[in-house]
PDB file of N, CA and C in Angstrom:
ATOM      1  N   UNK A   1      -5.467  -9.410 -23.066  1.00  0.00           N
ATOM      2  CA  UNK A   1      -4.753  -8.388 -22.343  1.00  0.00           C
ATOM      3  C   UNK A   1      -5.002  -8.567 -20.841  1.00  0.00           C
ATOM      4  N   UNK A   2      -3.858  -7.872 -19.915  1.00  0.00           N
ATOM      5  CA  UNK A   2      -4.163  -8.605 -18.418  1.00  0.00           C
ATOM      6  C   UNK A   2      -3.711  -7.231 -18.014  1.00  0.00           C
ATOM      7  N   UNK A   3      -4.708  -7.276 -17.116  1.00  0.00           N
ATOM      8  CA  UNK A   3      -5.252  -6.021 -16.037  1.00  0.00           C
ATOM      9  C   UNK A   3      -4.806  -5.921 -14.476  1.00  0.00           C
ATOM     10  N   UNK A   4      -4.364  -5.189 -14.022  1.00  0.00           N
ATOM     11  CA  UNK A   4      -3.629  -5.454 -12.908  1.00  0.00           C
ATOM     12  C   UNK A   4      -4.933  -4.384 -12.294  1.00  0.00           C
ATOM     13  N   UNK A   5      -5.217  -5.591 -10.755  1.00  0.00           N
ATOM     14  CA  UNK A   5      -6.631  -4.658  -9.959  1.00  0.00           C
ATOM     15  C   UNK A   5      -5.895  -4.099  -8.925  1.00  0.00           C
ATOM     16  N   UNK A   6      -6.819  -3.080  -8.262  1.00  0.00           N
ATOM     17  CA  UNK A   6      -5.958  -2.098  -7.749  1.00  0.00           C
ATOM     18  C   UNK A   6      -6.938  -2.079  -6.513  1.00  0.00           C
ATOM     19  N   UNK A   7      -5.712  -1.464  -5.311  1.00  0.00           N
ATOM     20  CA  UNK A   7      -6.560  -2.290  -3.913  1.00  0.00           C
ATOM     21  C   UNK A   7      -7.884  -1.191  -3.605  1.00  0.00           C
ATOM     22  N   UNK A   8      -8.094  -0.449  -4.125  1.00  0.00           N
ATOM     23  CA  UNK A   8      -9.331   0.004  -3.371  1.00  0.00           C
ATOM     24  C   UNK A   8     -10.181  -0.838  -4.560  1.00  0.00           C
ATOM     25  N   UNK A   9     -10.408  -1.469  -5.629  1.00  0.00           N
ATOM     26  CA  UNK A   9     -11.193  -2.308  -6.338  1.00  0.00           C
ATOM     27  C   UNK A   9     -11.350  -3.613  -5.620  1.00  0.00           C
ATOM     28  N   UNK A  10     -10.144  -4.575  -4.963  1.00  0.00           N
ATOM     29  CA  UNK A  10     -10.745  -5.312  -4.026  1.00  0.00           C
ATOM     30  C   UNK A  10     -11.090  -5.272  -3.115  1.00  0.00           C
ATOM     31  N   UNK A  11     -10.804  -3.812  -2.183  1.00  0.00           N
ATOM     32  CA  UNK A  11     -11.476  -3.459  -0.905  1.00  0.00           C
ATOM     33  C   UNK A  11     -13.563  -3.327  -1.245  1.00  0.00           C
ATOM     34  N   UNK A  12     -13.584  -2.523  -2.366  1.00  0.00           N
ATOM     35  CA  UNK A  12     -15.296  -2.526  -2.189  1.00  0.00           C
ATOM     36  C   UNK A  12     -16.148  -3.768  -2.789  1.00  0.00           C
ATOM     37  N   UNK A  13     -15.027  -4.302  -3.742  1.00  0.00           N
ATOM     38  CA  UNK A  13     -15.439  -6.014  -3.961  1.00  0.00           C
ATOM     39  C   UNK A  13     -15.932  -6.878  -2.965  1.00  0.00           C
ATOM     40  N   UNK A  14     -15.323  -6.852  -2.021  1.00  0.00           N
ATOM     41  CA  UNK A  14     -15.473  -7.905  -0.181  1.00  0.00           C
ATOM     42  C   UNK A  14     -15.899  -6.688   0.391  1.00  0.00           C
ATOM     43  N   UNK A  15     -16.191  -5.355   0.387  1.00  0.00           N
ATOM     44  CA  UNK A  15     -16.901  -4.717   1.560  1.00  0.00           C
ATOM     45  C   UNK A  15     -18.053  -4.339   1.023  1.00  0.00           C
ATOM     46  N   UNK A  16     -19.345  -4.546   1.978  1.00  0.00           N
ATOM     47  CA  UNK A  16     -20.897  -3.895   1.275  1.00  0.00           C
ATOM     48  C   UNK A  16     -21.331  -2.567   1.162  1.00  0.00           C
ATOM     49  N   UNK A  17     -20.748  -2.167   2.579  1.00  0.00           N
ATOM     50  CA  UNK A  17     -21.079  -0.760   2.988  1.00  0.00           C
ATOM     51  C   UNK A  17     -21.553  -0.105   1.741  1.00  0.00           C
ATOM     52  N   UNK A  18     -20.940   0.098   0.945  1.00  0.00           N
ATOM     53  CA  UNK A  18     -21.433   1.211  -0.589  1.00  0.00           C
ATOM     54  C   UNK A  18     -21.862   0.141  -1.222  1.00  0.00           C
ATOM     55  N   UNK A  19     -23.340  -0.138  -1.482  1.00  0.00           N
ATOM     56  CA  UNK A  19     -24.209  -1.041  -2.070  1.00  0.00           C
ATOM     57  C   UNK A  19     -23.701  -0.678  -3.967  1.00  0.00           C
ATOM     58  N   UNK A  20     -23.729   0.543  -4.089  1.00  0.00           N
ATOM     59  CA  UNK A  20     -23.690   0.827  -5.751  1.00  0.00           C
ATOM     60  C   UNK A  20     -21.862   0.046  -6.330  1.00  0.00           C
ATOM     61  N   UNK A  21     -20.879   0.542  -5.147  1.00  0.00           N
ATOM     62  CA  UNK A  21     -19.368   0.427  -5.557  1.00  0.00           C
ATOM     63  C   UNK A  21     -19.264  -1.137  -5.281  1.00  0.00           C
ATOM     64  N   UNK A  22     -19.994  -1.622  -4.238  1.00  0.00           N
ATOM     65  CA  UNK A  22     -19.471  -3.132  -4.264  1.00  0.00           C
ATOM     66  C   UNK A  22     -19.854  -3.678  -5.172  1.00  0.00           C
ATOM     67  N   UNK A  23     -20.803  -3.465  -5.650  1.00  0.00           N
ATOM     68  CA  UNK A  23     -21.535  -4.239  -6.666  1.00  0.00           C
ATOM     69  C   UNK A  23     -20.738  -4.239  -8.329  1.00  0.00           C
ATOM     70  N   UNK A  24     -19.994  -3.105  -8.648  1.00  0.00           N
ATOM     71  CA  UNK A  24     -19.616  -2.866  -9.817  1.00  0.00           C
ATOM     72  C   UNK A  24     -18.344  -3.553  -9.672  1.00  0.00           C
ATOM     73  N   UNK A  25     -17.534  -3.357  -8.443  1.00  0.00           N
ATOM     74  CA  UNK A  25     -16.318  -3.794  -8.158  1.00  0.00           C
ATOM     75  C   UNK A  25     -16.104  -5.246  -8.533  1.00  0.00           C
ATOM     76  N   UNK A  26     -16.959  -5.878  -7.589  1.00  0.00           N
ATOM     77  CA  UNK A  26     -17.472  -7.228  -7.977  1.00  0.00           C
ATOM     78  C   UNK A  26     -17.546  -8.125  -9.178  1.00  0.00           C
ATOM     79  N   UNK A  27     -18.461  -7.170  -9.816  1.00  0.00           N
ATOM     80  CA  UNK A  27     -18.493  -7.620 -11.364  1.00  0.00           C
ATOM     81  C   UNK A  27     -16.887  -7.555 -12.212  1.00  0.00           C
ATOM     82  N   UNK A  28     -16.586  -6.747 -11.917  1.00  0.00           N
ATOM     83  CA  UNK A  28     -15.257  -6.220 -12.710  1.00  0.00           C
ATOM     84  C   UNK A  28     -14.020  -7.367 -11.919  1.00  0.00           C
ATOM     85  N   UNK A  29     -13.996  -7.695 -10.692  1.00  0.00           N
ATOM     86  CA  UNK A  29     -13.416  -8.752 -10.390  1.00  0.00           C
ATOM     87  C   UNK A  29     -13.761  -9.701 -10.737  1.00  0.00           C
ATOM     88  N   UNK A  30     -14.554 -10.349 -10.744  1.00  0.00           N
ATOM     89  CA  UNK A  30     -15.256 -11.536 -11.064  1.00  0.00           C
ATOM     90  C   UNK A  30     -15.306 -12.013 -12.862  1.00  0.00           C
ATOM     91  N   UNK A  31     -15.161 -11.357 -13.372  1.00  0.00           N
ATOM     92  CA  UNK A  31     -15.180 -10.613 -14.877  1.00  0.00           C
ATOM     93  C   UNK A  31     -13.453 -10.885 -15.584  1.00  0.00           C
ATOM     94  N   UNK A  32     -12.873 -10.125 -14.784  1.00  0.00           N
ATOM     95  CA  UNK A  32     -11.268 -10.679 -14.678  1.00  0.00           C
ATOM     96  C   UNK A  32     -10.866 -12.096 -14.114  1.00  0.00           C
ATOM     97  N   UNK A  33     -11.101 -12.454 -13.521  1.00  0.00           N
ATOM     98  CA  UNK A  33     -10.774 -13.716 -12.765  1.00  0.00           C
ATOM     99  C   UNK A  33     -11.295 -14.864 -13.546  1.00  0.00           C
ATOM    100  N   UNK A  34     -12.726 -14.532 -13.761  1.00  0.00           N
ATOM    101  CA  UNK A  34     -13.564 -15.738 -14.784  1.00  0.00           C
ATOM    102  C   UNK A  34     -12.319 -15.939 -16.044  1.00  0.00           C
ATOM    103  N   UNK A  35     -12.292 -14.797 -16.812  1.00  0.00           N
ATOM    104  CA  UNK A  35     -11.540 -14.838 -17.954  1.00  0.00           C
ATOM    105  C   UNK A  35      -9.914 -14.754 -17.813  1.00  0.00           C
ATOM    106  N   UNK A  36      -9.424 -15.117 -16.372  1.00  0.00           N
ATOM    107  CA  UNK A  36      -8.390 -15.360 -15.870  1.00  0.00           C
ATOM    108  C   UNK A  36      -7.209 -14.592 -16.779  1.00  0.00           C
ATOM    109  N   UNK A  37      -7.592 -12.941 -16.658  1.00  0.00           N
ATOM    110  CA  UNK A  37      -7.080 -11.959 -17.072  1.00  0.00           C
ATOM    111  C   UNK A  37      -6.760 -10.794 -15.470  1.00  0.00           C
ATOM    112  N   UNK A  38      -7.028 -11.314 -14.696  1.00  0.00           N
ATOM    113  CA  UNK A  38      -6.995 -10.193 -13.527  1.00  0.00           C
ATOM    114  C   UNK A  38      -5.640 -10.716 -13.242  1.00  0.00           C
ATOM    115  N   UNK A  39      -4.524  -9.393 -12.491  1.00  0.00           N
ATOM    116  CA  UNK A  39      -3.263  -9.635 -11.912  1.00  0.00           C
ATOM    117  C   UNK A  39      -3.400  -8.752 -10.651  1.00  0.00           C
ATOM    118  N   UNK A  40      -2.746  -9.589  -9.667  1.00  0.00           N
ATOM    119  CA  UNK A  40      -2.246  -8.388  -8.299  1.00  0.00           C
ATOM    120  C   UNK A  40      -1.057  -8.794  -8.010  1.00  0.00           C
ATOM    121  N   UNK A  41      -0.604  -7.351  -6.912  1.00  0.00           N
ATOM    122  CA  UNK A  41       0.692  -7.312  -6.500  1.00  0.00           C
ATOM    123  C   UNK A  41       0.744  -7.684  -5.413  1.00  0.00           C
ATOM    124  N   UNK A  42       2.256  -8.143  -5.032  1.00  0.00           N
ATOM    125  CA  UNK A  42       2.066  -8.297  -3.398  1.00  0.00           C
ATOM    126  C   UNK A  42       1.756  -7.303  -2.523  1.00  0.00           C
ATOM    127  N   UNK A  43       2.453  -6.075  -3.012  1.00  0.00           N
ATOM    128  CA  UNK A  43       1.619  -5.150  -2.243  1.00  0.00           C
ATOM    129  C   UNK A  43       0.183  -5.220  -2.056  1.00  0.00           C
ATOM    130  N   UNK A  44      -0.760  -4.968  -3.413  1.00  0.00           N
ATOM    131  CA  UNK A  44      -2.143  -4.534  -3.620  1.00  0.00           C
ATOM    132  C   UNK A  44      -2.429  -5.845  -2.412  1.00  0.00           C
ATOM    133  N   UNK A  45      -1.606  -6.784  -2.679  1.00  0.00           N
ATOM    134  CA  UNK A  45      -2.501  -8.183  -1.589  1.00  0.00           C
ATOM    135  C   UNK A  45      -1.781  -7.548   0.054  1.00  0.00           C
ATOM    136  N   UNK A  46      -0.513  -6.754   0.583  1.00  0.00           N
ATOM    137  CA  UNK A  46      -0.990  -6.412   1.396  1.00  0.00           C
ATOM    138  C   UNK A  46      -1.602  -5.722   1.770  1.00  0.00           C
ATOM    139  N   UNK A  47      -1.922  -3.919   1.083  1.00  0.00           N
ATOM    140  CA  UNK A  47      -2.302  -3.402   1.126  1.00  0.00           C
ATOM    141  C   UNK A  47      -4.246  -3.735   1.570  1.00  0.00           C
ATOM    142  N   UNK A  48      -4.793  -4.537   0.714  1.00  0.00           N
ATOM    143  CA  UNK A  48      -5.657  -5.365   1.203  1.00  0.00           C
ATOM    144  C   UNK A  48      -6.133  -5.762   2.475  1.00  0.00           C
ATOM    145  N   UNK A  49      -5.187  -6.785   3.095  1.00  0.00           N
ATOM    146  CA  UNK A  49      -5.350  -7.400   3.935  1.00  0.00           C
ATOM    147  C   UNK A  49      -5.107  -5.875   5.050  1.00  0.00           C
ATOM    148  N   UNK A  50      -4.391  -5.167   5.124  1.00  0.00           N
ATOM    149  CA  UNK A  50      -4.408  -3.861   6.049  1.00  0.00           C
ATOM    150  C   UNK A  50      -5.886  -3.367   6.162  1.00  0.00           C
ATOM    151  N   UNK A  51      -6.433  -2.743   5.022  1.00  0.00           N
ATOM    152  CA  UNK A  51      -7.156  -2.249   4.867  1.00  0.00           C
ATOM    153  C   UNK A  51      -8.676  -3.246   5.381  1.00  0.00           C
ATOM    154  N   UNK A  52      -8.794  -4.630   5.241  1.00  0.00           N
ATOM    155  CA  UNK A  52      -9.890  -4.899   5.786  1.00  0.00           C
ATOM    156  C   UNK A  52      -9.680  -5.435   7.074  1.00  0.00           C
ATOM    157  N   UNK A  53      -8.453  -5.555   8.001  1.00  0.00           N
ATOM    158  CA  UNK A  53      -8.058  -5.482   8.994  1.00  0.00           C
ATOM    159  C   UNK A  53      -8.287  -3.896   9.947  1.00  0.00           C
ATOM    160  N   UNK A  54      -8.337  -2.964   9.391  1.00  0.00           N
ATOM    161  CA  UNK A  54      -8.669  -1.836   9.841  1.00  0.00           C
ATOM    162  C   UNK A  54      -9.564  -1.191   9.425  1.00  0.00           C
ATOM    163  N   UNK A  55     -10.292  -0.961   8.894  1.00  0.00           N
ATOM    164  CA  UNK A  55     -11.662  -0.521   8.164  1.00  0.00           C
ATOM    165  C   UNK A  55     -12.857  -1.538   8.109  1.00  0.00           C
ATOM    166  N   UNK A  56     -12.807  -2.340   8.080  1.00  0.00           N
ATOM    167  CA  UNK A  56     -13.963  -3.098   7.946  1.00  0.00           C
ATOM    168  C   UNK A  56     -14.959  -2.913   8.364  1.00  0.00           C
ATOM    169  N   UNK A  57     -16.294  -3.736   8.372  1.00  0.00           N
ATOM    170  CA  UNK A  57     -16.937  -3.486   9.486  1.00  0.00           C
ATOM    171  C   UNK A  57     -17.718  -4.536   9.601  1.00  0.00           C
ATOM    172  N   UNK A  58     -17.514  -5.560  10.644  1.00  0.00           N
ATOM    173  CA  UNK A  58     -16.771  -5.608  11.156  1.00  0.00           C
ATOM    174  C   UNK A  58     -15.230  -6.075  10.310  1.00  0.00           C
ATOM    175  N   UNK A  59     -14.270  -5.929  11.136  1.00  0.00           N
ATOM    176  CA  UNK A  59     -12.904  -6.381  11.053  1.00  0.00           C
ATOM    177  C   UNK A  59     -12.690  -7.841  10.572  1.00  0.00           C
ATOM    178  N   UNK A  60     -12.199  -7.516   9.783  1.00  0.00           N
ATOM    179  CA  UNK A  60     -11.789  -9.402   9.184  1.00  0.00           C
ATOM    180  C   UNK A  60     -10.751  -9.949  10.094  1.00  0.00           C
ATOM    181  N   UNK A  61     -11.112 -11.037  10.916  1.00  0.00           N
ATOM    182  CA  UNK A  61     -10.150 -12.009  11.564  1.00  0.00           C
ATOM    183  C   UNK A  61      -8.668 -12.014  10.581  1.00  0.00           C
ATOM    184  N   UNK A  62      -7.953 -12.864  11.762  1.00  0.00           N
ATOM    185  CA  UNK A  62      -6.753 -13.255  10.980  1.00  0.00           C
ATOM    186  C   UNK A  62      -6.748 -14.381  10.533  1.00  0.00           C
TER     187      UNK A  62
END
């Protein structure tokens, strides 16, 4: 079965700030991807790239 991740799951995946949420996020990405069951949208991928463009800390380059 294939799971579509949702952008605040890859936002705390790549951000540390919340030590407990990155960490679970992580797994659960990593978890999907290994078993090459994870799906995203183009949105969720821009939505993404917005979000660690403006929130980050620091800011992810382009």
């Amino acid at each position: 079965m294939r799971v579509f991740v949702d952008t605040s799951v890859l936002v705390y995946a790549y951000d540390r700030a919340s030590e407990s949420k990155h960490e679970r996020a992580r797994a659960i990405v990593e978890e999907l991807w290994n078993a090459g069951r994870g799906m995203l949208s183009t949105q969720v991928l821009q939505e993404f790239y917005v979000n660690l463009r403006r929130k980050a800390r620091p800011p992810v380059s382009r």
